[in-house]
C-alpha atoms as a PDB file:
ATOM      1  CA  UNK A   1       6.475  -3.232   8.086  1.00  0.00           C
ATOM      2  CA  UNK A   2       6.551  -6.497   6.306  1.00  0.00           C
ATOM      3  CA  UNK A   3       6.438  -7.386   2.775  1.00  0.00           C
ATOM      4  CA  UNK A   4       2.567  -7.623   2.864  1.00  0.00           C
ATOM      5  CA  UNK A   5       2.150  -3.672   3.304  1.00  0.00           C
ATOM      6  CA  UNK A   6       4.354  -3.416   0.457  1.00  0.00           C
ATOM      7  CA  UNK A   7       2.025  -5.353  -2.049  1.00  0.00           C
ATOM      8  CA  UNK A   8      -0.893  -3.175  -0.655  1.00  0.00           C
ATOM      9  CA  UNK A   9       0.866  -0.104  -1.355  1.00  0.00           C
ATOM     10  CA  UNK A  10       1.903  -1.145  -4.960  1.00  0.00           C
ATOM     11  CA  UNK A  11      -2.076  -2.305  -5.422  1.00  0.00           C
ATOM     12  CA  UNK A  12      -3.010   1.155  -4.349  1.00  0.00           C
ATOM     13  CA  UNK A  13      -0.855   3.250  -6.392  1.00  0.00           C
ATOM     14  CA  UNK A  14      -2.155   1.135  -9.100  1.00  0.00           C
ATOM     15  CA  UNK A  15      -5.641   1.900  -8.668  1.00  0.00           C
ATOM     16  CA  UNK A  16      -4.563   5.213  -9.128  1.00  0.00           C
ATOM     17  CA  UNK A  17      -4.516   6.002  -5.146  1.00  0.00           C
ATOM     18  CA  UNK A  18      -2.071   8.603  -3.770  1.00  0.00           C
ATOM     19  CA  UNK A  19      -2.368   7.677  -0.635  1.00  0.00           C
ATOM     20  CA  UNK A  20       0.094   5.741   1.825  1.00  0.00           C
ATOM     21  CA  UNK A  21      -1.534   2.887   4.083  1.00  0.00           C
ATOM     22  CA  UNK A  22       0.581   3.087   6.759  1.00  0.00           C
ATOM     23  CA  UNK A  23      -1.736   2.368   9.175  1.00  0.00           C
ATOM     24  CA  UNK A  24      -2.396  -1.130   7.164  1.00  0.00           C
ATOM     25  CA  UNK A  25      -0.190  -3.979   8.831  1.00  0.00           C
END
C-alpha cells in the first residue's frame, strides 16, 4: 500500500466513515 491509500483512509475517517478502503490502491 502506498502513502496515497493512507491519505484516503485519513479523509474517510474524517467524514465520519468507519470503513477501511482496502480495496482502494
Amino acid at each position: 500500500m502506498s502513502k496515497s491509500v493512507a491519505r484516503v483512509r485519513r479523509a474517510l475517517a474524517g467524514a465520519g466513515l468507519d470503513i477501511e478502503p482496502i480495496e482502494i490502491g
